[in-house]
Protein backbone atom coordinates (compact mmCIF):
# COMPACT_ATOMS: atom_id res chain seq x y z
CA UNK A 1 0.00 0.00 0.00
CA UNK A 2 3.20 2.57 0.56
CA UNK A 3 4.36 1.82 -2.03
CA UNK A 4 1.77 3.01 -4.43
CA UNK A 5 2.40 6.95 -2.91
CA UNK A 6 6.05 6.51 -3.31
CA UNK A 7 8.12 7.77 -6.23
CA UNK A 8 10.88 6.10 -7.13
CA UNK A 9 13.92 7.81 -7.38
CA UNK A 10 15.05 6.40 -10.62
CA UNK A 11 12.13 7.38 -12.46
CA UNK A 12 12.95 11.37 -10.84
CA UNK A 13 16.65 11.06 -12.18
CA UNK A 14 15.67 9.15 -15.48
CA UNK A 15 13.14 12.25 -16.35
CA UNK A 16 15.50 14.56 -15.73
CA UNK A 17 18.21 12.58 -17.62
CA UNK A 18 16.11 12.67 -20.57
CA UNK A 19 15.05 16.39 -20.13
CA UNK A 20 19.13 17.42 -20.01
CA UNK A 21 19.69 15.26 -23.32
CA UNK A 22 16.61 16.77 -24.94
CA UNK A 23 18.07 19.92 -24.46
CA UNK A 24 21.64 19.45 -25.33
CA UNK A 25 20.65 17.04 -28.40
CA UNK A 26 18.39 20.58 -29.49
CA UNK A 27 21.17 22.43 -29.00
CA UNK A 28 24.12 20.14 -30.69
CA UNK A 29 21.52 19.92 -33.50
CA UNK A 30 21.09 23.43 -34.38
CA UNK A 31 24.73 24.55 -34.19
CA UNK A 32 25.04 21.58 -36.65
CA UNK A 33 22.66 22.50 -38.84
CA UNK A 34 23.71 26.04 -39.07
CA UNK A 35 27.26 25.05 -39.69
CA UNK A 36 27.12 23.01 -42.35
CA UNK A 37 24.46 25.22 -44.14
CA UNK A 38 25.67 27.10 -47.19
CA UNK A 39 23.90 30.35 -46.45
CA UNK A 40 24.11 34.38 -46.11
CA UNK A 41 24.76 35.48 -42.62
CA UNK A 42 21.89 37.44 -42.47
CA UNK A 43 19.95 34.31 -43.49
CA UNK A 44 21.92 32.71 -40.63
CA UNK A 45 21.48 34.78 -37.79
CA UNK A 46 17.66 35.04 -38.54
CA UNK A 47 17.83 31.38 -38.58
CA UNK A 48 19.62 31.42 -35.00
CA UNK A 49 17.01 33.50 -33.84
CA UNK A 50 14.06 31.51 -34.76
CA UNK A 51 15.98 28.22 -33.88
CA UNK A 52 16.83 30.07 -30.45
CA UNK A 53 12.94 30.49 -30.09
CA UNK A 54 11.67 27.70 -30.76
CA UNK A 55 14.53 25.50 -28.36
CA UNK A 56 13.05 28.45 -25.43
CA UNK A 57 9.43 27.30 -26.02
CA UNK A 58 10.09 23.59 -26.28
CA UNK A 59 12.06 24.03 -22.82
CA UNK A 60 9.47 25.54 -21.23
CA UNK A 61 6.99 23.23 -22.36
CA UNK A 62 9.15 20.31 -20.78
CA UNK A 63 9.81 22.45 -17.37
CA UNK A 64 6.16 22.78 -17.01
CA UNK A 65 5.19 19.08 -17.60
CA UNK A 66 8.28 18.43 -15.11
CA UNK A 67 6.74 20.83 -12.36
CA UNK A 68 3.12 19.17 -13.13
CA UNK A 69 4.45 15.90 -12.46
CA UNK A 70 6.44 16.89 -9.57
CA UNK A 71 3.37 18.30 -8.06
CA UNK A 72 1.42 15.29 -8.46
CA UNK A 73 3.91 13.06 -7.08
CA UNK A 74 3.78 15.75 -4.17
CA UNK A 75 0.22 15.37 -3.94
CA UNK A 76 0.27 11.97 -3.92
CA UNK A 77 2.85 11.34 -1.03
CA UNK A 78 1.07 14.10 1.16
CA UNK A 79 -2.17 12.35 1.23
CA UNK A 80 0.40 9.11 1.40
CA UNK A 81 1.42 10.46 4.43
CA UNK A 82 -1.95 11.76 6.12
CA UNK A 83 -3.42 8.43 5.77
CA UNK A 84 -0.39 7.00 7.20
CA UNK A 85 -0.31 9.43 10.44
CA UNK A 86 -4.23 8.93 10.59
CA UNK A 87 -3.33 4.84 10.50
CA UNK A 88 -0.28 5.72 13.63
CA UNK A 89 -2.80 7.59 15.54
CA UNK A 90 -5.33 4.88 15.70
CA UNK A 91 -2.74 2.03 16.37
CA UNK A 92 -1.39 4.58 18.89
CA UNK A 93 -4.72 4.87 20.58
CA UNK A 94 -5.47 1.67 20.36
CA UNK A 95 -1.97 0.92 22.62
CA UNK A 96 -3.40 3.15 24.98
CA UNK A 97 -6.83 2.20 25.44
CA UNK A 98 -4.80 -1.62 26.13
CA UNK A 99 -2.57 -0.21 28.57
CA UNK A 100 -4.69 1.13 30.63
CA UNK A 101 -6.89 -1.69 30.56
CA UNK A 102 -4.04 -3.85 31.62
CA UNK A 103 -3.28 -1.59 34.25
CA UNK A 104 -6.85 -1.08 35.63
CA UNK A 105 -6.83 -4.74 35.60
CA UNK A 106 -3.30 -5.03 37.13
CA UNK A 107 -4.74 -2.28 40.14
CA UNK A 108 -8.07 -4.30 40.66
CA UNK A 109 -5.96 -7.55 41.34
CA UNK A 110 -3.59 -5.65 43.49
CA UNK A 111 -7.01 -4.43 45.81
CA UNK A 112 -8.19 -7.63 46.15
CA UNK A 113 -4.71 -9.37 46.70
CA UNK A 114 -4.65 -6.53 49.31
CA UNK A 115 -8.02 -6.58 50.99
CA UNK A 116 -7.65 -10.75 51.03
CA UNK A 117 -4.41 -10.52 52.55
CA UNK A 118 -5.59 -8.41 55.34
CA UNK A 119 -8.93 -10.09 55.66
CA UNK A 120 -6.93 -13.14 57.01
């Protein structure tokens, strides 16, 4: 049942793994690409500016999916965690509730081991 709340740290690292070689890959790609185009610099630096544009939306697309997911995995480990403590408290009470029954019972035998001893 925990382990349904829990995310597991290699999926974190492997999203984030793919997210850095999304970005780099973009980038190695485009600097490629310009390089080896036969072009006018003009033609090139417009080029670098709409390639530079389009890499900033695509990594803000993939930061915001990231920060969804991490909220959800957030969201999902806080109630995780309520309906563990909820689950503590009750075990905890129930201890309790035991102990002092033992100990009610361990007082009542210690009166009547007392009142029989002196009723002797």
């Amino acid at each position: 049942m925990d382990n349904e709340y829990q995310v597991p740290e290699h999926r974190k690292s492997n999203f984030f793994s793919v997210l850095v070689g999304m970005l780099i890959g973009s980038l190695a790609g485009a600097v490629t690409m310009l390089l080896l185009a036969p072009q006018s610099g003009e033609d090139t630096r417009s080029q670098i500016q709409e390639k530079g544009i389009e890499l900033r939306d695509r990594t803000t697309a993939m930061v915001e999916d990231a920060m969804a997911q991490m909220r959800q995995d957030r969201n999902l480990l806080t109630i995780g965690g309520k309906r563990k403590a909820k689950e503590l408290l009750q075990q905890g009470q129930t201890l309790v509730v035991e102990q002092l029954d033992r100990v009610s019972d361990a007082a009542q035998a210690g009166k009547k081991a007392i009142q029989s001893s002196s009723g002797l």
